[in-house]
C-alpha atoms as a PDB file:
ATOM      1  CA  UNK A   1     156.972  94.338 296.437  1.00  0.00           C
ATOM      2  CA  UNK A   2     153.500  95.069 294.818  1.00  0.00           C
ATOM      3  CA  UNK A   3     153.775  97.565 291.506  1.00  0.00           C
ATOM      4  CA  UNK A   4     150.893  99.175 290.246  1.00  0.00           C
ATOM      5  CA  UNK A   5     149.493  98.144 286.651  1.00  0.00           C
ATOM      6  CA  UNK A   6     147.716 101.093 284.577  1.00  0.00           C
ATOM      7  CA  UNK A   7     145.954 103.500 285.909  1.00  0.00           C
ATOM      8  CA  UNK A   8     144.420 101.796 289.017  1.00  0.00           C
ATOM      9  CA  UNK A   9     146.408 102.051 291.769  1.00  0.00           C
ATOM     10  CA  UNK A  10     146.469  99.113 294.266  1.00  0.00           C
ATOM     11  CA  UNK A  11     147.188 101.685 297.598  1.00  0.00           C
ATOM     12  CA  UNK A  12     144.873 104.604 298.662  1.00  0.00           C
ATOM     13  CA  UNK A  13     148.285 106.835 298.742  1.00  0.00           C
ATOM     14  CA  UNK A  14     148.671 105.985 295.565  1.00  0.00           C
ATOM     15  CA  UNK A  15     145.038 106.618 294.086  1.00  0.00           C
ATOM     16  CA  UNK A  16     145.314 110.747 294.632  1.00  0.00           C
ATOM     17  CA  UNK A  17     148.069 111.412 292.911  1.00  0.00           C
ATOM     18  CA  UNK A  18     147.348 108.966 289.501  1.00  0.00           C
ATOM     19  CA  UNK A  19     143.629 110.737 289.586  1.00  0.00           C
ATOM     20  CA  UNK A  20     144.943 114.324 289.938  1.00  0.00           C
ATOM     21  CA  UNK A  21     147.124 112.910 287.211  1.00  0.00           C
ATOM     22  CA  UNK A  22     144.415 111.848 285.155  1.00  0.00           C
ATOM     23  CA  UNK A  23     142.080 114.316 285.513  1.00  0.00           C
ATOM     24  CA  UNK A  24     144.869 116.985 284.655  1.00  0.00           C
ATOM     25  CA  UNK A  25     145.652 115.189 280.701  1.00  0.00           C
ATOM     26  CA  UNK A  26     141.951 114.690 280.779  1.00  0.00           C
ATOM     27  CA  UNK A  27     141.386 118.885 281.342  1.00  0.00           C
ATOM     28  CA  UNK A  28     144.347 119.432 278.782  1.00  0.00           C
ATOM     29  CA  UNK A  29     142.589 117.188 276.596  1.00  0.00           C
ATOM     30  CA  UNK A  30     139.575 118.697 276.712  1.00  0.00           C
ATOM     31  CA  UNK A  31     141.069 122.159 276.564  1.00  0.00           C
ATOM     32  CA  UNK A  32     142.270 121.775 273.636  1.00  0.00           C
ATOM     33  CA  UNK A  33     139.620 120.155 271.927  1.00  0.00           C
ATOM     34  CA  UNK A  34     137.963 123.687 272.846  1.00  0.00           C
ATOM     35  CA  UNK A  35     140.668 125.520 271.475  1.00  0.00           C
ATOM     36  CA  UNK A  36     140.406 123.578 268.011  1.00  0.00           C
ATOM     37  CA  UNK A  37     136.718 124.160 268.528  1.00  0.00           C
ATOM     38  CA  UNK A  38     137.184 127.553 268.525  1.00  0.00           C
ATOM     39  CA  UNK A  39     139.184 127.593 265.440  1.00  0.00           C
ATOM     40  CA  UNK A  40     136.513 125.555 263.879  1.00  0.00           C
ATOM     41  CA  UNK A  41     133.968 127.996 264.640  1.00  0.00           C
ATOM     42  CA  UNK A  42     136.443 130.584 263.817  1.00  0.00           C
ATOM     43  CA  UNK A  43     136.883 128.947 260.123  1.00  0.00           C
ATOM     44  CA  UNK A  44     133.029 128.035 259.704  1.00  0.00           C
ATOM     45  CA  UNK A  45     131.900 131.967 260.212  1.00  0.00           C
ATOM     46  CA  UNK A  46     135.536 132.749 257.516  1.00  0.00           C
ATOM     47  CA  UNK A  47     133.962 129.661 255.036  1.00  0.00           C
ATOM     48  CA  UNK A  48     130.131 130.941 255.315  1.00  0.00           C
ATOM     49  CA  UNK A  49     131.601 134.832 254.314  1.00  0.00           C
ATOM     50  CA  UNK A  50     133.732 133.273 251.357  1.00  0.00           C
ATOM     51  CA  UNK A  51     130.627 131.339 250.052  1.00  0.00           C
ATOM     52  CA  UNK A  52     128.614 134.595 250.165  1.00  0.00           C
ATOM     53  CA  UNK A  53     131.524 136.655 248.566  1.00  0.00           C
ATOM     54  CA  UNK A  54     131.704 133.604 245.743  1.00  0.00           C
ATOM     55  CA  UNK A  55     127.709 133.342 245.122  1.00  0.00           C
ATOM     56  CA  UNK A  56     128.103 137.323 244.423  1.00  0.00           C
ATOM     57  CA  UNK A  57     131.053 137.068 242.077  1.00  0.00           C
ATOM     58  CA  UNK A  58     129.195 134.251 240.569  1.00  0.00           C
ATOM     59  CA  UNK A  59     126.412 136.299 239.507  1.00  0.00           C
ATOM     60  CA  UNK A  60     128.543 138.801 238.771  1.00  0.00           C
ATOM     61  CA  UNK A  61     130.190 136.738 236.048  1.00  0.00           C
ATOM     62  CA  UNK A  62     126.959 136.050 235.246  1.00  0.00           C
ATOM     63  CA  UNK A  63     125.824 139.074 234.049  1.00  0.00           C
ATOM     64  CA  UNK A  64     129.032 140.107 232.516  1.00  0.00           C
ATOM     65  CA  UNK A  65     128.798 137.159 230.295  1.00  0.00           C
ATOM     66  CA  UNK A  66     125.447 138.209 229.602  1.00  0.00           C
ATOM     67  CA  UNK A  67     126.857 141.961 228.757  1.00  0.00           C
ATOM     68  CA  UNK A  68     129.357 140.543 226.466  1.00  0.00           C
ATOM     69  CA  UNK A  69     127.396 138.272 224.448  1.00  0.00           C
ATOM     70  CA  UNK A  70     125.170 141.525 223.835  1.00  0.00           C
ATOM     71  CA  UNK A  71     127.965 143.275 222.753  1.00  0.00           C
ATOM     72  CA  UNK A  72     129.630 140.356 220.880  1.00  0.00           C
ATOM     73  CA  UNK A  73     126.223 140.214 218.795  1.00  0.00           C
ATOM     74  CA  UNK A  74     126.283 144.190 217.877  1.00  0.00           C
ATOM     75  CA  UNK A  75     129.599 144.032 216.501  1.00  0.00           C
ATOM     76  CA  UNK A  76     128.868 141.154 214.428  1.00  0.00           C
ATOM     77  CA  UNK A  77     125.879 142.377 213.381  1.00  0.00           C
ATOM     78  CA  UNK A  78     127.985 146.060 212.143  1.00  0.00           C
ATOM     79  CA  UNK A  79     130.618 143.388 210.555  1.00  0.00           C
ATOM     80  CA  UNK A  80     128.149 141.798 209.015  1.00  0.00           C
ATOM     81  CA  UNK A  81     126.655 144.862 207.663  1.00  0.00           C
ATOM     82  CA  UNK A  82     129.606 146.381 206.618  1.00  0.00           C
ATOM     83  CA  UNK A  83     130.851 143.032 204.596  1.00  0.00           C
ATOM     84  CA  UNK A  84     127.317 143.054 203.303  1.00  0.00           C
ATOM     85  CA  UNK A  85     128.046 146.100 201.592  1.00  0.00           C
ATOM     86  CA  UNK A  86     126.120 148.805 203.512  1.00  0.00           C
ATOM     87  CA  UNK A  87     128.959 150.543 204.434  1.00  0.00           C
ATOM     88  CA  UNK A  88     129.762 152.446 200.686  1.00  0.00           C
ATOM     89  CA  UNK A  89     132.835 154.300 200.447  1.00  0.00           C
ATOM     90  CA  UNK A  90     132.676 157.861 200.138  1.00  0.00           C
ATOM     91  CA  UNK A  91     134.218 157.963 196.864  1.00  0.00           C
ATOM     92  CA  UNK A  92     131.430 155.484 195.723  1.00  0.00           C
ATOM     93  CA  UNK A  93     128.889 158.258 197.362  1.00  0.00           C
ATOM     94  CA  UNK A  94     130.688 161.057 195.034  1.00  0.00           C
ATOM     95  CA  UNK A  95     128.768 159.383 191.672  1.00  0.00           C
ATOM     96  CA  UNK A  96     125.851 157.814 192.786  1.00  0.00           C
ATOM     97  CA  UNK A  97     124.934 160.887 194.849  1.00  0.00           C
ATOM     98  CA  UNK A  98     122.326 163.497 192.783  1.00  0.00           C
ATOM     99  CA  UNK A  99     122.111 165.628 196.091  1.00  0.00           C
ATOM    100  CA  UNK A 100     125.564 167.026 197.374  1.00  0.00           C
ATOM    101  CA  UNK A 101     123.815 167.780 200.616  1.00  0.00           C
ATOM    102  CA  UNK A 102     122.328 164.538 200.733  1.00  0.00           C
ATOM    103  CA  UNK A 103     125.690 163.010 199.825  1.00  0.00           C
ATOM    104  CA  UNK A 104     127.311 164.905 202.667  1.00  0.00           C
ATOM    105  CA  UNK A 105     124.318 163.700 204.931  1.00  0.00           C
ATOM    106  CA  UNK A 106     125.503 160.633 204.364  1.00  0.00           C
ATOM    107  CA  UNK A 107     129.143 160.991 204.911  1.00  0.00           C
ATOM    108  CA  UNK A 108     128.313 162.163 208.152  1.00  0.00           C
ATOM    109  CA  UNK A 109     125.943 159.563 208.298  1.00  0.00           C
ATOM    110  CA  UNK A 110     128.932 157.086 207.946  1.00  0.00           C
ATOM    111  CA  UNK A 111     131.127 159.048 210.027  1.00  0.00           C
ATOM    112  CA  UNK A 112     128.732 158.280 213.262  1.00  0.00           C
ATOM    113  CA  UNK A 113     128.489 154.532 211.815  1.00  0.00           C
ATOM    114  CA  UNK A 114     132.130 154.683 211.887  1.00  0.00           C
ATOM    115  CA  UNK A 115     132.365 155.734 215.373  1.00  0.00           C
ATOM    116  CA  UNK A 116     129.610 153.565 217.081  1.00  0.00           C
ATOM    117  CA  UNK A 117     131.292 150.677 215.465  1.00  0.00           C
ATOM    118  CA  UNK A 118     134.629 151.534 217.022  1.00  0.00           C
ATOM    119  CA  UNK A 119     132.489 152.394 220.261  1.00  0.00           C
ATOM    120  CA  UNK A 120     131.289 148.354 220.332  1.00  0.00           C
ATOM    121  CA  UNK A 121     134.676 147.337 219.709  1.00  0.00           C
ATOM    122  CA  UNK A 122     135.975 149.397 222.669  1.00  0.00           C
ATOM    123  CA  UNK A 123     133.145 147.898 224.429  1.00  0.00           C
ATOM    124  CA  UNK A 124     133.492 144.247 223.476  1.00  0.00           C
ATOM    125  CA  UNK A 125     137.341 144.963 224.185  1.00  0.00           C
ATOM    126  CA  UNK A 126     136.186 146.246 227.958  1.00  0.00           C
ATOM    127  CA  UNK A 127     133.667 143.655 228.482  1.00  0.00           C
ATOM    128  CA  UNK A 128     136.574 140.538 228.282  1.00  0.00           C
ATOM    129  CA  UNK A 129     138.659 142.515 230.125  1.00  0.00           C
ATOM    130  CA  UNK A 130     136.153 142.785 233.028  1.00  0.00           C
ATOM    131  CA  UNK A 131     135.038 139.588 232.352  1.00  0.00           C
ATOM    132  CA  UNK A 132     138.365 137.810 233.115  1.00  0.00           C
ATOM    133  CA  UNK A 133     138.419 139.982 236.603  1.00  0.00           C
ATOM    134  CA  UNK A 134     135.389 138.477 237.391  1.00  0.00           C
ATOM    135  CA  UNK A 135     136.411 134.709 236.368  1.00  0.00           C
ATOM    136  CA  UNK A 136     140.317 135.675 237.986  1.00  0.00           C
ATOM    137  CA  UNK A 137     138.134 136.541 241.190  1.00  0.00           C
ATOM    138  CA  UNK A 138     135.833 133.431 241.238  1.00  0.00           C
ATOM    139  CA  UNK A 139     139.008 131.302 240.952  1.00  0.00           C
ATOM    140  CA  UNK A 140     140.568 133.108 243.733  1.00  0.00           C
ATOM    141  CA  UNK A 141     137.558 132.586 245.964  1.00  0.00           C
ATOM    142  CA  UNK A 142     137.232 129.186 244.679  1.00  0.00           C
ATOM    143  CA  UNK A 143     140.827 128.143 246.305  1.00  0.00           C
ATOM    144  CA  UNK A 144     139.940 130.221 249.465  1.00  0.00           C
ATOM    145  CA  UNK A 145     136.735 128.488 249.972  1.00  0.00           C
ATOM    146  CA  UNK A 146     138.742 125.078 249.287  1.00  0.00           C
ATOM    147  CA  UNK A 147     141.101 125.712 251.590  1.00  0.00           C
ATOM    148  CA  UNK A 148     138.869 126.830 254.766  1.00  0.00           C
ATOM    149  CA  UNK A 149     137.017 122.984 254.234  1.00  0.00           C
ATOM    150  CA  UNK A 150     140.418 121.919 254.873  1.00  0.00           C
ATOM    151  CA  UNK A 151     140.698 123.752 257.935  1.00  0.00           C
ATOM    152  CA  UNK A 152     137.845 122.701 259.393  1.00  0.00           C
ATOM    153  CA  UNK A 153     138.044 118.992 258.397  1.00  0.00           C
ATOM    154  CA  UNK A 154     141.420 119.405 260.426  1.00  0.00           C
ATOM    155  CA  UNK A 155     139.933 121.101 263.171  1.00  0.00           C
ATOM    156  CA  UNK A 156     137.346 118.323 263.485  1.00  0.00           C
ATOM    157  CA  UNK A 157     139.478 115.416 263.589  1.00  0.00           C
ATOM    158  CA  UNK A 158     141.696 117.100 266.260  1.00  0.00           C
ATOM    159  CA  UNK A 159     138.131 117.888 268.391  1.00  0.00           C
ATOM    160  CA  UNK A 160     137.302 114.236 267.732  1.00  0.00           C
ATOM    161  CA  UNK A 161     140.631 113.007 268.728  1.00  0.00           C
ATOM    162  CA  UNK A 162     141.127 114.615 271.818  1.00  0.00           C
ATOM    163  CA  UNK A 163     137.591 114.077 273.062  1.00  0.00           C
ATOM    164  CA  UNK A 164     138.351 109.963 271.934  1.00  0.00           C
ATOM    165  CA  UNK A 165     141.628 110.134 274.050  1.00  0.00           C
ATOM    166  CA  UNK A 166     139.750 111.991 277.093  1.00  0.00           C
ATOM    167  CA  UNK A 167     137.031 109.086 276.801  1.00  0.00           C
ATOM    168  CA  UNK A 168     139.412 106.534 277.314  1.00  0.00           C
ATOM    169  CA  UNK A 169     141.361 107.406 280.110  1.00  0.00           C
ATOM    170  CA  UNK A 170     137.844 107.883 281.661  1.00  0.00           C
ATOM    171  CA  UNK A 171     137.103 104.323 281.034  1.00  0.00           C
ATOM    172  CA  UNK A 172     139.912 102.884 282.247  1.00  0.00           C
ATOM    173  CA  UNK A 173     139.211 104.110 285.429  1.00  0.00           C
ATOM    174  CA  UNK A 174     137.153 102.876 288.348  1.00  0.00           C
ATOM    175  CA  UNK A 175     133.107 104.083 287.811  1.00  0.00           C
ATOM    176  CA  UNK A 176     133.604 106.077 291.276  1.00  0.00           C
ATOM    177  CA  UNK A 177     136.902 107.688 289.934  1.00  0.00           C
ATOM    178  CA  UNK A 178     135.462 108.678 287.017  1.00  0.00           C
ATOM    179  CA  UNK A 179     132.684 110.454 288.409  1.00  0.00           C
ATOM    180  CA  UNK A 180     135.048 112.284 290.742  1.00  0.00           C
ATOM    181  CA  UNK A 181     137.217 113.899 287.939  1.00  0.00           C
ATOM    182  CA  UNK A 182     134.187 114.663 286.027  1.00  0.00           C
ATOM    183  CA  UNK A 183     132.324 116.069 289.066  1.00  0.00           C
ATOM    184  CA  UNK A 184     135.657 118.334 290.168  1.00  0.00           C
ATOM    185  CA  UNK A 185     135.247 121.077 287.430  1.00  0.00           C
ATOM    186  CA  UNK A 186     131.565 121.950 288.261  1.00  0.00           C
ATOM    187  CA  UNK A 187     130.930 124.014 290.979  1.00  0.00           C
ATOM    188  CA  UNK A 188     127.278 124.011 290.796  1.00  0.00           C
ATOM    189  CA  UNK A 189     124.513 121.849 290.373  1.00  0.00           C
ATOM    190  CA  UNK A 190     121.014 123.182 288.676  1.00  0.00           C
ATOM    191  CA  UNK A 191     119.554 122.988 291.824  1.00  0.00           C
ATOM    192  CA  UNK A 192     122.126 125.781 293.500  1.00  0.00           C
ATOM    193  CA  UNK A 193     121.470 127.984 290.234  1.00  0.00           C
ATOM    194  CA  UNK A 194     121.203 131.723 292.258  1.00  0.00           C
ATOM    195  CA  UNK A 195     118.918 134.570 291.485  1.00  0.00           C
ATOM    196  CA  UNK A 196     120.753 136.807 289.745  1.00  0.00           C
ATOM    197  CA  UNK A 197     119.768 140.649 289.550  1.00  0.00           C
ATOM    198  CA  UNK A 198     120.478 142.429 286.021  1.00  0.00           C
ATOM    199  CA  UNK A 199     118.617 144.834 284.520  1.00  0.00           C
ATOM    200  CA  UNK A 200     117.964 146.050 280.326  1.00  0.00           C
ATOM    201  CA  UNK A 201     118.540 143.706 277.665  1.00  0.00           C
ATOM    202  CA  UNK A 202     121.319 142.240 279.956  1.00  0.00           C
ATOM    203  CA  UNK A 203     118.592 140.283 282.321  1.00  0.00           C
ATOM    204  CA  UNK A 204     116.840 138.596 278.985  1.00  0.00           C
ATOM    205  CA  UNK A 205     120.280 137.371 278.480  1.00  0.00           C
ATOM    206  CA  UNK A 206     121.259 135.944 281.741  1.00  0.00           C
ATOM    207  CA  UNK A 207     118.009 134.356 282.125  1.00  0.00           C
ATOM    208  CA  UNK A 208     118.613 132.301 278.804  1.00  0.00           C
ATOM    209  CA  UNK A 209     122.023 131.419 280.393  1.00  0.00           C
ATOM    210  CA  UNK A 210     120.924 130.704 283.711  1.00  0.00           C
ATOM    211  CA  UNK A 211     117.935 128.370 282.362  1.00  0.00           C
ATOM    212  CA  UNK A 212     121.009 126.360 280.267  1.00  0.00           C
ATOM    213  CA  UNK A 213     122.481 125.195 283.927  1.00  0.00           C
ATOM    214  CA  UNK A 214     123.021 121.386 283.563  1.00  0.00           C
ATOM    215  CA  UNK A 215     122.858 121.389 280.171  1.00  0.00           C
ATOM    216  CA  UNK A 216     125.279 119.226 277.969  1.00  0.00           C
ATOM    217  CA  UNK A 217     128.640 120.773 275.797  1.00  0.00           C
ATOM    218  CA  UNK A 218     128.636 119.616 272.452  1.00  0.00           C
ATOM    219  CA  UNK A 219     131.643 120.902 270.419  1.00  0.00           C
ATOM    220  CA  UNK A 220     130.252 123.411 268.140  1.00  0.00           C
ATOM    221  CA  UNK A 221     127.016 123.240 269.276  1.00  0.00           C
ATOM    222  CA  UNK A 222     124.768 126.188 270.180  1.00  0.00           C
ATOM    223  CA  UNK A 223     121.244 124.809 271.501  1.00  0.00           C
ATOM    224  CA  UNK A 224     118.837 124.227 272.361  1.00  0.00           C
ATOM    225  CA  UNK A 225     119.526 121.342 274.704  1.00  0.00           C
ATOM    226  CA  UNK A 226     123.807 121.739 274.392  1.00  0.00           C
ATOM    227  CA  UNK A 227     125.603 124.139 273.715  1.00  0.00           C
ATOM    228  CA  UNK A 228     129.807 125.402 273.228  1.00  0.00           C
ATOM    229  CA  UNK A 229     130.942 128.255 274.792  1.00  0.00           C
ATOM    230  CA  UNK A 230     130.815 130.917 272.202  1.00  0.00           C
ATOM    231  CA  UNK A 231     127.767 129.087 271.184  1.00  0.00           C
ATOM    232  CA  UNK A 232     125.644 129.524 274.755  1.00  0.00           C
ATOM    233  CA  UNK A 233     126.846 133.193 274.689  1.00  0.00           C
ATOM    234  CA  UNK A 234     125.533 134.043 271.335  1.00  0.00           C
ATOM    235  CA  UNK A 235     122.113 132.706 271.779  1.00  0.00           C
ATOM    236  CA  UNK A 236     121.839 134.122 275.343  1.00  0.00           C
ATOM    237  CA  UNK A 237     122.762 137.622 274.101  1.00  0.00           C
ATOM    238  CA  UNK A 238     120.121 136.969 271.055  1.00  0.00           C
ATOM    239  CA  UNK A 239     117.576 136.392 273.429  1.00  0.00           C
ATOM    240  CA  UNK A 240     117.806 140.533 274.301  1.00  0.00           C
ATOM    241  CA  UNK A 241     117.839 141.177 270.820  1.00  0.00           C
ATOM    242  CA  UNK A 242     122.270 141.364 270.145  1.00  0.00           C
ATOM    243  CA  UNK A 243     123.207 139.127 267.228  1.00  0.00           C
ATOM    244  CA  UNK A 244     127.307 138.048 268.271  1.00  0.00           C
ATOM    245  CA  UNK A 245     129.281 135.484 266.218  1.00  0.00           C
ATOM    246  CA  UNK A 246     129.724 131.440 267.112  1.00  0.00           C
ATOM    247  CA  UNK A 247     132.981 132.544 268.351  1.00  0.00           C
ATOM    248  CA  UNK A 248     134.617 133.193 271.229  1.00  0.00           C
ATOM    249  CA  UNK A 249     137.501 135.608 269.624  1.00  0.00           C
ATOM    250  CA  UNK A 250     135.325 137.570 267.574  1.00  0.00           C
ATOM    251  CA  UNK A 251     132.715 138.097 271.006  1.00  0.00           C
ATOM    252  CA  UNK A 252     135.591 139.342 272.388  1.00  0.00           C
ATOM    253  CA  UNK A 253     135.967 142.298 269.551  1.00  0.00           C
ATOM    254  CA  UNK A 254     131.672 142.602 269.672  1.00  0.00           C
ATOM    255  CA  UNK A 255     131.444 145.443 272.823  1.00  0.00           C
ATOM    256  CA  UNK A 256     132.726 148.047 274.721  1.00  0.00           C
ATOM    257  CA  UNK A 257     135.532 146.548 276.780  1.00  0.00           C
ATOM    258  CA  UNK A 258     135.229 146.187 280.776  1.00  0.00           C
ATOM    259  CA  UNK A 259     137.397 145.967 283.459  1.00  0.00           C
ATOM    260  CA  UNK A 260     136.963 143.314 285.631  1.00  0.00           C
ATOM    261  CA  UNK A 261     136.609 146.021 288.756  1.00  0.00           C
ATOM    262  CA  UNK A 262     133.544 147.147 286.515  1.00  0.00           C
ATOM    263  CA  UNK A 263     132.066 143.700 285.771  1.00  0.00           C
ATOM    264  CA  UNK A 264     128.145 143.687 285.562  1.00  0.00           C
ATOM    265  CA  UNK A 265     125.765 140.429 285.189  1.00  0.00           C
ATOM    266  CA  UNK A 266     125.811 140.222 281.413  1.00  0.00           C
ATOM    267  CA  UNK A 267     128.964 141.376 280.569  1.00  0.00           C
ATOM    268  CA  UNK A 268     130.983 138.522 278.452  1.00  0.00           C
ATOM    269  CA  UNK A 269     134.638 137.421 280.203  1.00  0.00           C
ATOM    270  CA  UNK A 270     137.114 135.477 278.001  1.00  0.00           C
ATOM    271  CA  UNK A 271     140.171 133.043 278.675  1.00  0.00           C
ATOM    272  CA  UNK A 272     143.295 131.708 277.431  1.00  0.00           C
ATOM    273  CA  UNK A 273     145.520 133.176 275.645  1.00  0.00           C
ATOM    274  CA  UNK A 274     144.968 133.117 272.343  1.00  0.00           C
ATOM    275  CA  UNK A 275     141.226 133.454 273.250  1.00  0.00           C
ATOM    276  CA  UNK A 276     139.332 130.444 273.082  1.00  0.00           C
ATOM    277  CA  UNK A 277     136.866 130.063 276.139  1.00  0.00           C
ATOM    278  CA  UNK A 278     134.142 132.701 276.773  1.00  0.00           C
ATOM    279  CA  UNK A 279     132.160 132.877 279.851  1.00  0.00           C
ATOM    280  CA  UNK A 280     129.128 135.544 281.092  1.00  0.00           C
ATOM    281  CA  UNK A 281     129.457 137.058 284.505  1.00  0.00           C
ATOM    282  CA  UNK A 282     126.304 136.834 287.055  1.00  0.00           C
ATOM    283  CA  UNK A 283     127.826 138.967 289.834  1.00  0.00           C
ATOM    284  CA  UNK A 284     129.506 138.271 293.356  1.00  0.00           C
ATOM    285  CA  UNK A 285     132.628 136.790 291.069  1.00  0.00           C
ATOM    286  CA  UNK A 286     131.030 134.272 289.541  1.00  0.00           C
ATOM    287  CA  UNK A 287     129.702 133.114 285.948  1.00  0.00           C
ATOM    288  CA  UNK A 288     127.907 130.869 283.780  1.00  0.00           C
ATOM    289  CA  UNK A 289     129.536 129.088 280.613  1.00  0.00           C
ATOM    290  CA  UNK A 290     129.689 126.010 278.834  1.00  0.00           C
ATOM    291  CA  UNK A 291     132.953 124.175 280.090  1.00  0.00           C
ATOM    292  CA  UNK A 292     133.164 121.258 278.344  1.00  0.00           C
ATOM    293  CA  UNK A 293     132.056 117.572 278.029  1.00  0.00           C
ATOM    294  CA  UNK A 294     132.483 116.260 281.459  1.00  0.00           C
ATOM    295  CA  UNK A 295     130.662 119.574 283.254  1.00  0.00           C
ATOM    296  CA  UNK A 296     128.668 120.800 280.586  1.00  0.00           C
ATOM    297  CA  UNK A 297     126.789 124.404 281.280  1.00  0.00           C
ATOM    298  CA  UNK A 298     127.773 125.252 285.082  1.00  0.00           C
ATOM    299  CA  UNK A 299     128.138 128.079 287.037  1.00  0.00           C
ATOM    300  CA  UNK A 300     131.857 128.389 287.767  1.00  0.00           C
ATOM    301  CA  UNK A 301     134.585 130.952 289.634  1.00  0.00           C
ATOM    302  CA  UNK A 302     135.314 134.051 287.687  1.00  0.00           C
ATOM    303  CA  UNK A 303     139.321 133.127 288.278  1.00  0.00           C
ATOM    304  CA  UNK A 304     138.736 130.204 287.772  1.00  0.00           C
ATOM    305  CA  UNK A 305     140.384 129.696 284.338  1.00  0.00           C
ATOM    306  CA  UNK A 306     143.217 132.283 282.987  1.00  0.00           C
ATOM    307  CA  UNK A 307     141.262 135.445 283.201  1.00  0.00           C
ATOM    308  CA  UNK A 308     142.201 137.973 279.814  1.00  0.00           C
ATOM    309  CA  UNK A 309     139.321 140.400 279.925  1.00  0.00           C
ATOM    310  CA  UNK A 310     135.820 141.060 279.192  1.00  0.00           C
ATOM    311  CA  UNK A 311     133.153 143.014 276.859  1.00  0.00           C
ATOM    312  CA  UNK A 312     129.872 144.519 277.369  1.00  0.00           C
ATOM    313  CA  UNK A 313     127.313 143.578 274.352  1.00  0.00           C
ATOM    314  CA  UNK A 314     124.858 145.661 273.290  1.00  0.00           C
END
């Protein structure tokens, strides 16, 4: 009795069922390169606000260093002066003094002296207090910063690793298998790309996304010739003018929320649960996104994926 060997089957009754069961790891595969994707973008946006927050409390350091060597200075200059011998005692004053009221000019004289020189002290004091904050703080942000690199690095290698694994099942398939598990997930072809009516800053943005039809996904991408998910949404909505984050769970937390009885062309619609796809509706149940590497931009069933809700931008 014939057995089969790999993944090409020797029967027709036997090829359905080993495709389906490729092109399902191939799907999860894919799936959850997106998902680490996601994260990545997630963790880039987290890494590029950590870098701004540690340039600041650089320079902030900065000039406190700056404020406490000014400070440091002054008080050595009034120790100096005082071990110099400008600073007379007041008994001293008492018998070299002709003029009592120019003797008790000069104790008062001394008195402020006193007091501004305590005043720098207090100040030195509170500048390398505040100066360790600031140096504590850049430390802080330092490790922070550190650690996000590792989080992407991480989030890379999985992307890379899935998409490697996806690759080769693909090859070890027949070329007319392969194209049929890459050509199930699209549901349209640029050429079947419908008119679709919007109106506002909405239609600028459907246009952009309509126009990216047959365009390639690239994992983290976001144009001009490939795109991501989160990645074809944000520049589509910044074509009308609405600056959204290279991420799919922050787009979701960018608008007014929309039920899906309410959907309008524009509108953002988001899957998976924890969010990591993002799609934008064109009407009659249907939308555009980037899917992944083996569709790329298509026009796809709203349902199509597991449906968690939508936004309106804007």
């Amino acid at each position: 009795m014939a057995t089969t060997i790999g993944l090409v089957p020797t029967t027709s009754a036997q090829a359905e069922p080993e495709i389906s069961d490729v092109q399902a790891r191939v799907d999860r595969l894919y799936h959850e390169a997106e998902q680490a994707s996601e994260r990545y973008n997630d963790a880039k946006i987290e890494l590029d606000a950590l870098q701004r927050d540690l340039d600041s409390l650089r320079a902030d350091q900065e000039r406190q260093d700056a404020e406490l060597g000014d400070v440091r200075e002054q008080v050595q200059d009034s120790l100096l002066r005082q071990f110099e011998g400008q600073g007379i005692s007041a008994v001293g004053e008492v018998f070299v003094s002709d003029d009592p009221s120019a003797f008790l000019s000069q104790l008062s004289t001394m008195s402020t002296y006193d007091n501004y020189q305590d005043a720098l002290l207090d100040d030195y004091a509170t500048e390398v207090k505040a100066l360790d904050i600031r140096q504590s703080a850049t430390n802080t942000r330092l490790g922070q910063v550190s650690a996000s690199e590792e989080k992407l690095a991480a989030e890379k290698a999985t992307i890379d690793d899935n998409l490697a694994e996806a690759e080769g099942l693909l090859e070890d398939l027949k070329e007319e298998e392969r194209a049929a598990i890459l050509s199930r997930s699209s549901s349209a072809a640029p050429a079947d790309v419908p008119d679709v009516p919007a109106s506002g800053r909405a239609a600028a943005a459907v246009a952009y996304a309509m126009a990216q039809v047959g365009d390639s996904y690239v994992y983290g991408a976001a144009g001009p010739s490939a795109f991501d998910c989160s990645g074809l949404t944000m520049m589509a909505w910044a074509a009308a003018g609405v600056a959204l984050p290279h991420s799919s769970s922050m787009q979701y937390s960018s608008g007014a929320a929309v039920a899906a009885s309410d959907l309008q062309p524009g509108d953002l619609v988001f899957y998976y649960s924890p969010i990591s796809h993002v799609g934008m509706y064109i009407g009659n149940g249907m939308i555009v996104d980037a899917a992944n590497p083996g569709t790329g931009v298509r026009i796809a069933e709203l349902y199509s994926m597991p449906y968690v809700g939508a936004v309106r931008p804007g």
